[in-house]
PDB file of N, CA and C in Angstrom:
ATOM      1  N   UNK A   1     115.474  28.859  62.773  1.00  0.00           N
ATOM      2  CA  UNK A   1     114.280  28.079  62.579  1.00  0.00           C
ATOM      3  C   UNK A   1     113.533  28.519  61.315  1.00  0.00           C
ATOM      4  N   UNK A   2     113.615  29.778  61.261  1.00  0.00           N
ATOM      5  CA  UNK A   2     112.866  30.467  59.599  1.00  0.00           C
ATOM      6  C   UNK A   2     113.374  30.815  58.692  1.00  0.00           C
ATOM      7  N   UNK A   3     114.772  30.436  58.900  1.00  0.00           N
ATOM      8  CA  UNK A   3     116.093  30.673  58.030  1.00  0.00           C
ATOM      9  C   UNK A   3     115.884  32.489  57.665  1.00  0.00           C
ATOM     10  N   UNK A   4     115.582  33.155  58.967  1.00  0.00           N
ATOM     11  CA  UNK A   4     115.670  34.376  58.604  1.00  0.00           C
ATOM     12  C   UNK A   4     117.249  35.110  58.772  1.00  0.00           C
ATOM     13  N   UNK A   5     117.840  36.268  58.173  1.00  0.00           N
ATOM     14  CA  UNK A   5     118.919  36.681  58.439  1.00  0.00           C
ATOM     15  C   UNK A   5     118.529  38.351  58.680  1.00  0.00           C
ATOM     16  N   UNK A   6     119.321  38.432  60.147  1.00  0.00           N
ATOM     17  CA  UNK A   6     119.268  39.748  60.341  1.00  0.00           C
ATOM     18  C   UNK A   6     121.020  40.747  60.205  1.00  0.00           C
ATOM     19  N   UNK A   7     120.639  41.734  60.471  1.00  0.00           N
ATOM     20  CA  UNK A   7     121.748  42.257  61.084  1.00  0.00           C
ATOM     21  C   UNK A   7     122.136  43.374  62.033  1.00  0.00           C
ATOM     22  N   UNK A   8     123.247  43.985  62.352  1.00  0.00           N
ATOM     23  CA  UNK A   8     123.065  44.807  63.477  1.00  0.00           C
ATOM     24  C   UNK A   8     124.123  45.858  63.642  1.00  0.00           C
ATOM     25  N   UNK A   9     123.846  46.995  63.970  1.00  0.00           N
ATOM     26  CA  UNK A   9     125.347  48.062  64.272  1.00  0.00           C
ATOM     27  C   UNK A   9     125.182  48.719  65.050  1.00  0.00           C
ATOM     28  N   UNK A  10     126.257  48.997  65.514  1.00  0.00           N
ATOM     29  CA  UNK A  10     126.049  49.562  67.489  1.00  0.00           C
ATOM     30  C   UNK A  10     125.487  50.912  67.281  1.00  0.00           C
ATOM     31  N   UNK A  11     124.633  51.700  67.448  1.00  0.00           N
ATOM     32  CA  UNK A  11     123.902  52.650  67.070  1.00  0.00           C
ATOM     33  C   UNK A  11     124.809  53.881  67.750  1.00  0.00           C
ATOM     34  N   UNK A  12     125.475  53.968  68.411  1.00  0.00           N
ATOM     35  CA  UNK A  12     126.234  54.678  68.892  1.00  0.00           C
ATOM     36  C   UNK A  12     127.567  55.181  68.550  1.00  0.00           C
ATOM     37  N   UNK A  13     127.873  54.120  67.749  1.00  0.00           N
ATOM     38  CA  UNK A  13     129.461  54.072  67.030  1.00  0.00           C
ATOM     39  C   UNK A  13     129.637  53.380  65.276  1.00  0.00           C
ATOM     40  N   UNK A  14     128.089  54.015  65.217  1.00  0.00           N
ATOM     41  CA  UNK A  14     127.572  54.025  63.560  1.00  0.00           C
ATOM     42  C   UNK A  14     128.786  54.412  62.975  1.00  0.00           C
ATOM     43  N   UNK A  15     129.278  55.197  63.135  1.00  0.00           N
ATOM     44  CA  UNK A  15     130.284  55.764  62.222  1.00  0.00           C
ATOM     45  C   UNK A  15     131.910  55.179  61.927  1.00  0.00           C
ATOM     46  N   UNK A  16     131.881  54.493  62.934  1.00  0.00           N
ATOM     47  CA  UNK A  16     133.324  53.530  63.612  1.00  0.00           C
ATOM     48  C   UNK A  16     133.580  52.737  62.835  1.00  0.00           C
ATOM     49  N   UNK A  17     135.207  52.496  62.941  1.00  0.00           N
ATOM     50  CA  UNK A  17     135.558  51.285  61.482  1.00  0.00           C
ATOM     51  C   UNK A  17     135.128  49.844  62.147  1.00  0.00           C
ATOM     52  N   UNK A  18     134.284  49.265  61.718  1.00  0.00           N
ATOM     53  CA  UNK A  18     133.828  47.753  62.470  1.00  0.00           C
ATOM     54  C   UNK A  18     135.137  46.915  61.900  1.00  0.00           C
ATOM     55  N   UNK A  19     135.428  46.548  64.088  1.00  0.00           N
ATOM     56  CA  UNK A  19     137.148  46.005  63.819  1.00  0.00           C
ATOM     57  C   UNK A  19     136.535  44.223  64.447  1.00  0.00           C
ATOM     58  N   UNK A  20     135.714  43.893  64.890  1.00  0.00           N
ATOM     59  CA  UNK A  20     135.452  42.811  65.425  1.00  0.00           C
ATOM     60  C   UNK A  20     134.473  42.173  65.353  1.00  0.00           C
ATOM     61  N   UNK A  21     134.282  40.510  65.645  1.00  0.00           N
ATOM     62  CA  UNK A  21     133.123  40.484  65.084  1.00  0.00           C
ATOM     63  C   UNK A  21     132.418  39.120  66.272  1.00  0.00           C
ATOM     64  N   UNK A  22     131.099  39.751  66.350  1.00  0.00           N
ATOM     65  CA  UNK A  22     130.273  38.936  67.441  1.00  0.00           C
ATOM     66  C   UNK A  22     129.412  37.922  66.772  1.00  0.00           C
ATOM     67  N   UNK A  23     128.546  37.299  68.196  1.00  0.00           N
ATOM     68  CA  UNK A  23     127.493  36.263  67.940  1.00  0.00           C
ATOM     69  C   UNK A  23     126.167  37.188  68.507  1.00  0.00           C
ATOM     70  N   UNK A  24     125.195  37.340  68.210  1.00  0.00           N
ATOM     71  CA  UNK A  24     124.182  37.915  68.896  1.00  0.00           C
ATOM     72  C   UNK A  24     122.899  36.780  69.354  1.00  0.00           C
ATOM     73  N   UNK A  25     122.988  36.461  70.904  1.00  0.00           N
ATOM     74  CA  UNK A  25     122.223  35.983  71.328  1.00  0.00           C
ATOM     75  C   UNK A  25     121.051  35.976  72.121  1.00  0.00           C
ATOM     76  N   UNK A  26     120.042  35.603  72.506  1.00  0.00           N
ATOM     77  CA  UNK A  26     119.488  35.671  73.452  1.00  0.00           C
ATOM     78  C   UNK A  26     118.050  34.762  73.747  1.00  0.00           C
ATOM     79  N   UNK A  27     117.450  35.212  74.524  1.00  0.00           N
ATOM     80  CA  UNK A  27     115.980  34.500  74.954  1.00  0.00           C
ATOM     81  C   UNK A  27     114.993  34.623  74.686  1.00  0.00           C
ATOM     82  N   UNK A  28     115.140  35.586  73.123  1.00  0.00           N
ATOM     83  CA  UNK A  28     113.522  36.180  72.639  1.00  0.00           C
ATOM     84  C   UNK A  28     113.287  35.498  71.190  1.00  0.00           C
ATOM     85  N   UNK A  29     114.053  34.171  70.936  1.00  0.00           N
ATOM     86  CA  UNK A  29     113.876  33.615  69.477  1.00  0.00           C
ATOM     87  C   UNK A  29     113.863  32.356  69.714  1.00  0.00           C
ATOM     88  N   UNK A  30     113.040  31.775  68.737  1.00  0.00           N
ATOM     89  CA  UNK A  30     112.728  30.634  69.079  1.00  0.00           C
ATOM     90  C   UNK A  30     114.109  29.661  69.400  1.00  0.00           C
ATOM     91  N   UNK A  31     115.456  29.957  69.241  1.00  0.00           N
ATOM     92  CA  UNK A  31     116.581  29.638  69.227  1.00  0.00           C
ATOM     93  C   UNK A  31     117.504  30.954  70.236  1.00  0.00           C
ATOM     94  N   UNK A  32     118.010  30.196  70.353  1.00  0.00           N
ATOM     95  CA  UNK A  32     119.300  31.349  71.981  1.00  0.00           C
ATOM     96  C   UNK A  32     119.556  32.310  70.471  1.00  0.00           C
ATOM     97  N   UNK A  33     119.651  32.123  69.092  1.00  0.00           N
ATOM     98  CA  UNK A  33     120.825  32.537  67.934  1.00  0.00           C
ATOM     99  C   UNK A  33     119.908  33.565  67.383  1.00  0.00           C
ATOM    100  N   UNK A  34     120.312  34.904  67.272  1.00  0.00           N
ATOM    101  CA  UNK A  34     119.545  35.831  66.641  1.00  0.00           C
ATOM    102  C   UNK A  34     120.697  35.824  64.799  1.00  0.00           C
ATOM    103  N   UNK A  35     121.371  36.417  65.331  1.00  0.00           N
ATOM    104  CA  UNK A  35     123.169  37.017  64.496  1.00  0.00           C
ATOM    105  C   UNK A  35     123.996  35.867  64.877  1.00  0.00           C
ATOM    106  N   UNK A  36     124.196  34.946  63.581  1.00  0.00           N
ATOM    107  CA  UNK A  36     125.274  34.496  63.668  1.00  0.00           C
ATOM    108  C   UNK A  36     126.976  34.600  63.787  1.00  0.00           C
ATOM    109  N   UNK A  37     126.606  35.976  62.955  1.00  0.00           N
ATOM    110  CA  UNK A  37     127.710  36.952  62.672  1.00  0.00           C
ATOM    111  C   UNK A  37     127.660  38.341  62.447  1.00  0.00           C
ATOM    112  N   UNK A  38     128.459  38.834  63.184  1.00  0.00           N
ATOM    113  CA  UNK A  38     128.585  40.014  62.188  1.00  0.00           C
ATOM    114  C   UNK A  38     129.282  41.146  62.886  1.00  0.00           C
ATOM    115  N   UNK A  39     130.197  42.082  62.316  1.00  0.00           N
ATOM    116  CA  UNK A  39     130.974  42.610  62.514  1.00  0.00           C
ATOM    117  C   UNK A  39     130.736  43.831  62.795  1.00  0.00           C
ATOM    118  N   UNK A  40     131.084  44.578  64.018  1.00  0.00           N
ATOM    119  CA  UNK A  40     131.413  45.912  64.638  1.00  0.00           C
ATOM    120  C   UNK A  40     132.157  46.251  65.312  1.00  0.00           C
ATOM    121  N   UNK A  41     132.018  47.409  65.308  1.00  0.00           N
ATOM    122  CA  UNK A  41     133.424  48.125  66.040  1.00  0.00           C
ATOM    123  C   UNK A  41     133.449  47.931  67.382  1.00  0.00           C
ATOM    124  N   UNK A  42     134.220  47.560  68.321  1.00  0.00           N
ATOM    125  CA  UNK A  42     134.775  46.737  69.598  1.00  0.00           C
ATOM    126  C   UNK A  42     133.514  47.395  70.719  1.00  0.00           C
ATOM    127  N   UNK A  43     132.802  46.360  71.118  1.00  0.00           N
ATOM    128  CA  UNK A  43     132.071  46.728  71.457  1.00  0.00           C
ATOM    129  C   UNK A  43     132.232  46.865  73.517  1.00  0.00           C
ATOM    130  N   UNK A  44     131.544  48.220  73.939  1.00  0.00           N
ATOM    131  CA  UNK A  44     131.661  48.161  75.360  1.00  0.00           C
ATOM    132  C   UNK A  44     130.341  48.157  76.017  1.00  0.00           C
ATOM    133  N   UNK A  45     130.797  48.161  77.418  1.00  0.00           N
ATOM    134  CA  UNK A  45     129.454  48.575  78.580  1.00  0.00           C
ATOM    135  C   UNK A  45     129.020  49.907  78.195  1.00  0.00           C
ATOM    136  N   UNK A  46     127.683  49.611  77.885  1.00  0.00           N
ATOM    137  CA  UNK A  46     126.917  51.029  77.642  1.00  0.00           C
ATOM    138  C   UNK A  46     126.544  51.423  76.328  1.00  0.00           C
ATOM    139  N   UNK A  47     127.488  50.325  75.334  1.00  0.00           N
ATOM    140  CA  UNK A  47     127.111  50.745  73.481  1.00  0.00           C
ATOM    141  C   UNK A  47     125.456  50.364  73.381  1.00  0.00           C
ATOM    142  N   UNK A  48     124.876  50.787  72.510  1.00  0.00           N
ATOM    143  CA  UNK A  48     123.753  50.555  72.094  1.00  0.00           C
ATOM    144  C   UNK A  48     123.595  49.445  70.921  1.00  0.00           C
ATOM    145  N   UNK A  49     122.995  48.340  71.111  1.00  0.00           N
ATOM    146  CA  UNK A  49     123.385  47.561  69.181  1.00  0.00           C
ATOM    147  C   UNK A  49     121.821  47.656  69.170  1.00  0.00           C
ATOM    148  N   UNK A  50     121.717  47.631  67.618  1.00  0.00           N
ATOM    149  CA  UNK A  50     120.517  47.818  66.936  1.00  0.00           C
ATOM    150  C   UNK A  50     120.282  47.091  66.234  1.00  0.00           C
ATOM    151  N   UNK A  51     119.381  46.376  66.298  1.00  0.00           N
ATOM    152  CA  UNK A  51     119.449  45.207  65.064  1.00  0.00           C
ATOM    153  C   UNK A  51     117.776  45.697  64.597  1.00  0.00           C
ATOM    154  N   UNK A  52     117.849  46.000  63.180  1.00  0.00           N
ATOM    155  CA  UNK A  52     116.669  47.336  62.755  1.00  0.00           C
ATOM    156  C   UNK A  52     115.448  46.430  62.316  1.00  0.00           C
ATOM    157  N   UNK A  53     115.743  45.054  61.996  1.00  0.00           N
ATOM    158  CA  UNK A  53     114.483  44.746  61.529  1.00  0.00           C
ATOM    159  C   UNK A  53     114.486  43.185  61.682  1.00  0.00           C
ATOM    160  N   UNK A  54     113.956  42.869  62.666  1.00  0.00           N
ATOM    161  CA  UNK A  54     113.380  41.980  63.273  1.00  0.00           C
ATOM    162  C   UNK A  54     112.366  41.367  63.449  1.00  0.00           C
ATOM    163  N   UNK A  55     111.850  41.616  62.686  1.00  0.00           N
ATOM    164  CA  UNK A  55     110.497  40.941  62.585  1.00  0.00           C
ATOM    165  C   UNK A  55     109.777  41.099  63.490  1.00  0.00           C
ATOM    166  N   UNK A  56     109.227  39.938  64.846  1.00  0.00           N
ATOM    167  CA  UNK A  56     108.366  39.580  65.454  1.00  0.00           C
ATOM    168  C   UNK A  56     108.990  40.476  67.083  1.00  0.00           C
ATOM    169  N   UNK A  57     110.144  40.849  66.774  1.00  0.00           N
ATOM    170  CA  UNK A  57     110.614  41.485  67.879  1.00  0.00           C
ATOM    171  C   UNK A  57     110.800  42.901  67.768  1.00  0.00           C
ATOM    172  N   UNK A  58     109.890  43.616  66.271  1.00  0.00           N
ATOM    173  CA  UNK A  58     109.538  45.064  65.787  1.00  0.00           C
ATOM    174  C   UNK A  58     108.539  45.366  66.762  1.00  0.00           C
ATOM    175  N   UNK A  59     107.981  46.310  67.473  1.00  0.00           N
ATOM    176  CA  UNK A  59     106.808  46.936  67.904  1.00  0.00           C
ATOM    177  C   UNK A  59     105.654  46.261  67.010  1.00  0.00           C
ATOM    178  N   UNK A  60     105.483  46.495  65.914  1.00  0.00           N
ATOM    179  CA  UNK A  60     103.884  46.301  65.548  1.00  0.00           C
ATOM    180  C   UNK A  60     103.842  44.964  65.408  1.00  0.00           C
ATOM    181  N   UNK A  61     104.793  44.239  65.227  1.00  0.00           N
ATOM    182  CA  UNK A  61     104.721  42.130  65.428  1.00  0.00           C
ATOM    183  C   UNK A  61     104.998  41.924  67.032  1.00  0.00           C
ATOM    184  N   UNK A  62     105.123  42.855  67.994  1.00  0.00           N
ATOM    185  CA  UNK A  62     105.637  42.596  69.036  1.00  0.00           C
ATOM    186  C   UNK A  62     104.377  41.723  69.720  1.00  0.00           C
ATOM    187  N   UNK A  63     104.532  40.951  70.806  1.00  0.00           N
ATOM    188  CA  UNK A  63     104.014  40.134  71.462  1.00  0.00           C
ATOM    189  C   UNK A  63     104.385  39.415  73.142  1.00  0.00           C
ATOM    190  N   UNK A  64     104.038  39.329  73.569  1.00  0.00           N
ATOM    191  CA  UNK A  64     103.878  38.753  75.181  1.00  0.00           C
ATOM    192  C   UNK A  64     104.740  37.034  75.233  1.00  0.00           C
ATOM    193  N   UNK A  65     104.919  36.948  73.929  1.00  0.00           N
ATOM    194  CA  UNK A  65     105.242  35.328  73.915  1.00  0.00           C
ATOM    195  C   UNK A  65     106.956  35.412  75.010  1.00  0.00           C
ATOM    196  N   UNK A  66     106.682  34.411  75.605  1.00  0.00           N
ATOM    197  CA  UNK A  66     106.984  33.969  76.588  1.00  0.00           C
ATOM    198  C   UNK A  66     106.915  35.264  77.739  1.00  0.00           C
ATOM    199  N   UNK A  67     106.433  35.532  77.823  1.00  0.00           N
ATOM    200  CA  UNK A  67     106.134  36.663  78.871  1.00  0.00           C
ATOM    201  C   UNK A  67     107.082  37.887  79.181  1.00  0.00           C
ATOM    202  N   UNK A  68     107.929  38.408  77.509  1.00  0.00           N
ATOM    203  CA  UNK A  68     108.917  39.154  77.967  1.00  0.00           C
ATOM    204  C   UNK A  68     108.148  40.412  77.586  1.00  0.00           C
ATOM    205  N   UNK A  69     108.233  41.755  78.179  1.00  0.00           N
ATOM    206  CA  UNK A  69     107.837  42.592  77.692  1.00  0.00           C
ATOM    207  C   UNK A  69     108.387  43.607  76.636  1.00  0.00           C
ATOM    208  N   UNK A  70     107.288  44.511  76.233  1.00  0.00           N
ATOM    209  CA  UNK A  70     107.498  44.921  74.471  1.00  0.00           C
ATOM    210  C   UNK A  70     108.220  46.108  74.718  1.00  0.00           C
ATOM    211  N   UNK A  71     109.160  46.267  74.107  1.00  0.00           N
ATOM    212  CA  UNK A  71     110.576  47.288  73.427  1.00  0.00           C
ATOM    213  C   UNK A  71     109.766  48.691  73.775  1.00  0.00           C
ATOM    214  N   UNK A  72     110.672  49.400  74.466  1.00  0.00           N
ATOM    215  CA  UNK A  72     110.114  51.259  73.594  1.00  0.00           C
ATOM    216  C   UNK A  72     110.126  51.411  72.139  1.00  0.00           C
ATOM    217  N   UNK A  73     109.783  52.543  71.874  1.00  0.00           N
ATOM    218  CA  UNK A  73     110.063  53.071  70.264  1.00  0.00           C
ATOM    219  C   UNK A  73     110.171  54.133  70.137  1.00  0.00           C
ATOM    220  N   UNK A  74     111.744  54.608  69.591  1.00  0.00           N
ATOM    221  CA  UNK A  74     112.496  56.076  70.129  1.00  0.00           C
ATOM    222  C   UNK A  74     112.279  55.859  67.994  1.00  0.00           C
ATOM    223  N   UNK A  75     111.931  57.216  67.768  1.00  0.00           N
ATOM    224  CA  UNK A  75     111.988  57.755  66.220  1.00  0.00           C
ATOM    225  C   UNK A  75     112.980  58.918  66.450  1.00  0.00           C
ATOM    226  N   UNK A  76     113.736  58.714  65.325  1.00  0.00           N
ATOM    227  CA  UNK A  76     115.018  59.306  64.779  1.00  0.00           C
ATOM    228  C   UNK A  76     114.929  60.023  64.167  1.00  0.00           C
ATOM    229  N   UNK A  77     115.202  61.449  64.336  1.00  0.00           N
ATOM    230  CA  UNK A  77     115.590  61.967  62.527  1.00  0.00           C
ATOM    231  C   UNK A  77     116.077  63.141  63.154  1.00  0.00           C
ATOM    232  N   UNK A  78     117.334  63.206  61.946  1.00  0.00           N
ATOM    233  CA  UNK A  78     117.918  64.800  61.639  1.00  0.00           C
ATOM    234  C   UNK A  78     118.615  64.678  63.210  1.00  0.00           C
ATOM    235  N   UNK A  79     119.376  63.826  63.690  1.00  0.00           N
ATOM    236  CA  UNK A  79     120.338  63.515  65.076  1.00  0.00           C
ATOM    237  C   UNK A  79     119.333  63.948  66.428  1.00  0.00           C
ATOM    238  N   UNK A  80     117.894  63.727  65.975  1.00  0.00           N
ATOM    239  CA  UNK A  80     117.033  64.149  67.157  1.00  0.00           C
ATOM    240  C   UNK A  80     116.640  62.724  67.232  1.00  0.00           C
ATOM    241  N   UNK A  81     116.296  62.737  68.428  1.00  0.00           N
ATOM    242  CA  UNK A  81     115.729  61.172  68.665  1.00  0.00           C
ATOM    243  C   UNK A  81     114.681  61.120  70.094  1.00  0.00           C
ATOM    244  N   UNK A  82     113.494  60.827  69.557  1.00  0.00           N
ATOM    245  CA  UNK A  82     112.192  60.635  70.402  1.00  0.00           C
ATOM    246  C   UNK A  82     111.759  59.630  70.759  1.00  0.00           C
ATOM    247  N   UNK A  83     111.454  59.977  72.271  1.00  0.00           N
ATOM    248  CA  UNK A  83     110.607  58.260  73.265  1.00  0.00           C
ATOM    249  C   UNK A  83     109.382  58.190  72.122  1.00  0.00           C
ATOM    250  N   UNK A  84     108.507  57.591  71.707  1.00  0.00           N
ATOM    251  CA  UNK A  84     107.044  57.698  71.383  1.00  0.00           C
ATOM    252  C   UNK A  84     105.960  56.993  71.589  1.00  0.00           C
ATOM    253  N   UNK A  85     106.936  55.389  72.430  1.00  0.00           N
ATOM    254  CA  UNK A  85     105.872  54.256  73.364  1.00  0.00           C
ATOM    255  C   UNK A  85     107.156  53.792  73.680  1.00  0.00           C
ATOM    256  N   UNK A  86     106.599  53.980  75.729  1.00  0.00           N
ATOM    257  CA  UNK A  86     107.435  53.653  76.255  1.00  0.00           C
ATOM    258  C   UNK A  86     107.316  52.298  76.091  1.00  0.00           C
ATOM    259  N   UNK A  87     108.552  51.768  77.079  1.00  0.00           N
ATOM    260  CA  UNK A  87     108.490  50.150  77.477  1.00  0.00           C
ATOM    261  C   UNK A  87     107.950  49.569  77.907  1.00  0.00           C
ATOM    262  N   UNK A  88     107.599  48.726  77.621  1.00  0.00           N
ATOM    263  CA  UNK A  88     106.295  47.959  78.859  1.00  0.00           C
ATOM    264  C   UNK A  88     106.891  47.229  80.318  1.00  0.00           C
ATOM    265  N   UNK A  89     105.923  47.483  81.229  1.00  0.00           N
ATOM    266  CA  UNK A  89     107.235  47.023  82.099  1.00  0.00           C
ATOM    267  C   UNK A  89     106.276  45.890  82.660  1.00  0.00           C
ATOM    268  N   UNK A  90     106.756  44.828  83.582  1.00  0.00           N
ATOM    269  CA  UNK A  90     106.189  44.037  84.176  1.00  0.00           C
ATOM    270  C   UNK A  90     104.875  44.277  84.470  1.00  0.00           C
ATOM    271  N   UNK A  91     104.733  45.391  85.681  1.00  0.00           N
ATOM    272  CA  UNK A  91     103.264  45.469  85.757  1.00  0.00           C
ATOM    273  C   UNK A  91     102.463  45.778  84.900  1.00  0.00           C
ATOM    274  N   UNK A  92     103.033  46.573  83.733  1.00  0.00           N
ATOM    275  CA  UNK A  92     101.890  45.959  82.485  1.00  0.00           C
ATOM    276  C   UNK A  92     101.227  45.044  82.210  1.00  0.00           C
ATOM    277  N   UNK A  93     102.601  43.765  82.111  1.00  0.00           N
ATOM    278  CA  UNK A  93     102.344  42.604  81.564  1.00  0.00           C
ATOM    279  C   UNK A  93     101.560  41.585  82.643  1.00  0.00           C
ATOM    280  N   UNK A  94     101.690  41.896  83.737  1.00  0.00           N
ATOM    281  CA  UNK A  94     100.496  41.068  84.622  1.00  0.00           C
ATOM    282  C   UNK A  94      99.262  42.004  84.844  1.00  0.00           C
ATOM    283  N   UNK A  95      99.117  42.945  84.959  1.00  0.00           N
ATOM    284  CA  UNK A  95      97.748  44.107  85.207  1.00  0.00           C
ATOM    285  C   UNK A  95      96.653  42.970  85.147  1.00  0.00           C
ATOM    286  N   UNK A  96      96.547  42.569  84.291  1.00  0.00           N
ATOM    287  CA  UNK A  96      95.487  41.548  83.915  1.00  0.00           C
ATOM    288  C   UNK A  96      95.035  40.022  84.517  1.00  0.00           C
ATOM    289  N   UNK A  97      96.426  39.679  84.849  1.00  0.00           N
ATOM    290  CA  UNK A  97      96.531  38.412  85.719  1.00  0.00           C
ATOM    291  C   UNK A  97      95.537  38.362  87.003  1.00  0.00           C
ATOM    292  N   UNK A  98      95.102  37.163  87.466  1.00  0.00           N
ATOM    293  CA  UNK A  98      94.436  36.558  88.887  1.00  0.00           C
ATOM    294  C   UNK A  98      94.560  35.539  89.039  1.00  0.00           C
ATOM    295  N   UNK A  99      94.847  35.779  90.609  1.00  0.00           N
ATOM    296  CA  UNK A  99      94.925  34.084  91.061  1.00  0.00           C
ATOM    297  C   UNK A  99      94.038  34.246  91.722  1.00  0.00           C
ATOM    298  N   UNK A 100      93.402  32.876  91.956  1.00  0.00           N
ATOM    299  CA  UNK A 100      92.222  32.560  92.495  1.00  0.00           C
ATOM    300  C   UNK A 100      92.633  32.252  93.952  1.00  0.00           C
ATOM    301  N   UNK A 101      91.150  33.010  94.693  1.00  0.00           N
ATOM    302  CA  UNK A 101      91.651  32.567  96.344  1.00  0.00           C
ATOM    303  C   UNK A 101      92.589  31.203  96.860  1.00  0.00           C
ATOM    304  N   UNK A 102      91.589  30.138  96.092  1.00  0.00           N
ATOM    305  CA  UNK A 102      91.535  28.834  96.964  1.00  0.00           C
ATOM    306  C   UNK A 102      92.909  28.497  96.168  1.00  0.00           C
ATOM    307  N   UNK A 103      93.898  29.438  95.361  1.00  0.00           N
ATOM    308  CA  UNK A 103      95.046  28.941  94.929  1.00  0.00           C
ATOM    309  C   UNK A 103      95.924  29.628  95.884  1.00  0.00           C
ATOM    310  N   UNK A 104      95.927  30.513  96.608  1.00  0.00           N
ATOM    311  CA  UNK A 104      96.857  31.344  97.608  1.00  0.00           C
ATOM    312  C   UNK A 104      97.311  31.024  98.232  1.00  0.00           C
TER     313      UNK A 104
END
Protein backbone atom coordinates (compact mmCIF):
# COMPACT_ATOMS: atom_id res chain seq x y z
CA UNK A 1 0.00 0.00 0.00
CA UNK A 2 3.14 2.49 0.71
CA UNK A 3 5.22 0.80 -1.67
CA UNK A 4 7.46 0.23 1.31
CA UNK A 5 10.23 -2.62 1.06
CA UNK A 6 11.42 -4.48 3.93
CA UNK A 7 13.56 -7.28 4.71
CA UNK A 8 14.37 -10.12 7.00
CA UNK A 9 16.96 -12.91 8.40
CA UNK A 10 16.31 -15.57 10.76
CA UNK A 11 18.17 -14.09 13.70
CA UNK A 12 19.26 -17.33 14.81
CA UNK A 13 20.92 -18.73 11.72
CA UNK A 14 22.43 -15.19 10.81
CA UNK A 15 25.34 -16.85 9.83
CA UNK A 16 23.78 -19.74 7.51
CA UNK A 17 24.11 -19.94 3.72
CA UNK A 18 20.39 -18.59 2.81
CA UNK A 19 19.29 -21.75 0.65
CA UNK A 20 15.46 -20.84 0.28
CA UNK A 21 13.26 -18.42 -0.24
CA UNK A 22 9.83 -17.28 1.49
CA UNK A 23 6.72 -14.93 1.43
CA UNK A 24 6.35 -13.10 4.77
CA UNK A 25 2.86 -12.65 5.82
CA UNK A 26 0.51 -11.66 8.18
CA UNK A 27 -2.33 -9.55 10.03
CA UNK A 28 -0.43 -6.50 11.18
CA UNK A 29 -0.27 -4.55 7.59
CA UNK A 30 -2.56 -2.94 6.00
CA UNK A 31 -2.22 -5.95 3.42
CA UNK A 32 -1.82 -9.98 4.62
CA UNK A 33 1.98 -9.03 2.43
CA UNK A 34 4.80 -7.77 4.59
CA UNK A 35 8.07 -9.59 2.33
CA UNK A 36 7.36 -10.40 -0.88
CA UNK A 37 10.51 -12.15 -1.06
CA UNK A 38 13.31 -13.04 0.26
CA UNK A 39 15.73 -15.54 0.91
CA UNK A 40 16.99 -17.63 4.01
CA UNK A 41 18.37 -20.40 5.19
CA UNK A 42 15.59 -23.33 5.48
CA UNK A 43 13.63 -22.25 7.88
CA UNK A 44 12.18 -24.42 11.15
CA UNK A 45 9.85 -24.59 14.30
CA UNK A 46 11.45 -22.40 16.74
CA UNK A 47 13.84 -20.09 14.21
CA UNK A 48 13.53 -16.57 15.09
CA UNK A 49 13.00 -14.12 11.73
CA UNK A 50 13.69 -10.56 12.18
CA UNK A 51 12.60 -8.22 10.00
CA UNK A 52 14.72 -4.98 11.61
CA UNK A 53 12.91 -2.13 10.38
CA UNK A 54 9.49 -1.83 10.06
CA UNK A 55 8.28 1.03 10.50
CA UNK A 56 4.89 1.27 12.25
CA UNK A 57 5.48 -2.23 13.65
CA UNK A 58 9.05 -0.70 15.45
CA UNK A 59 8.31 -0.04 19.25
CA UNK A 60 8.40 3.76 19.09
CA UNK A 61 5.67 3.81 15.82
CA UNK A 62 4.09 0.90 17.60
CA UNK A 63 0.31 1.17 18.12
CA UNK A 64 -3.01 -0.67 19.27
CA UNK A 65 -4.33 -0.50 15.61
CA UNK A 66 -6.43 -3.23 15.24
CA UNK A 67 -6.11 -4.30 18.70
CA UNK A 68 -2.89 -6.38 18.42
CA UNK A 69 -0.53 -5.89 21.11
CA UNK A 70 3.04 -4.10 21.10
CA UNK A 71 6.34 -6.32 20.50
CA UNK A 72 9.01 -6.66 23.46
CA UNK A 73 12.35 -4.96 22.90
CA UNK A 74 15.37 -7.29 23.55
CA UNK A 75 18.83 -4.87 22.82
CA UNK A 76 21.76 -6.69 21.50
CA UNK A 77 25.26 -6.25 21.75
CA UNK A 78 28.58 -8.03 21.94
CA UNK A 79 26.27 -11.76 21.68
CA UNK A 80 24.47 -10.43 24.94
CA UNK A 81 20.98 -9.81 24.46
CA UNK A 82 18.45 -7.91 26.88
CA UNK A 83 14.49 -7.95 27.67
CA UNK A 84 14.15 -3.92 28.14
CA UNK A 85 10.06 -3.60 27.53
CA UNK A 86 8.33 -6.44 27.88
CA UNK A 87 5.34 -7.45 25.66
CA UNK A 88 2.23 -6.16 26.10
CA UNK A 89 -0.15 -8.66 26.73
CA UNK A 90 -3.92 -8.57 26.42
CA UNK A 91 -4.72 -7.37 29.74
CA UNK A 92 -2.78 -4.45 29.02
CA UNK A 93 -4.54 -3.76 26.06
CA UNK A 94 -8.09 -3.82 27.65
CA UNK A 95 -7.05 -2.44 31.41
CA UNK A 96 -8.82 0.51 30.20
CA UNK A 97 -11.90 -0.88 28.54
CA UNK A 98 -15.83 -0.77 30.11
CA UNK A 99 -18.82 -2.04 29.39
CA UNK A 100 -21.63 -0.48 30.56
CA UNK A 101 -24.14 -2.27 32.93
CA UNK A 102 -27.29 -1.96 30.85
CA UNK A 103 -24.91 -3.59 28.00
CA UNK A 104 -24.23 -6.97 30.09
Amino acid sequence: MYDAVYSALLANKAGSQPTCEYRVSGKHCETDLLIASVVLPEAKIGDLLAVQTTGAYNYSMASNYNRFTRPAVVLVKDGQADLIVRRETLDDLVKCDMIPDRLK
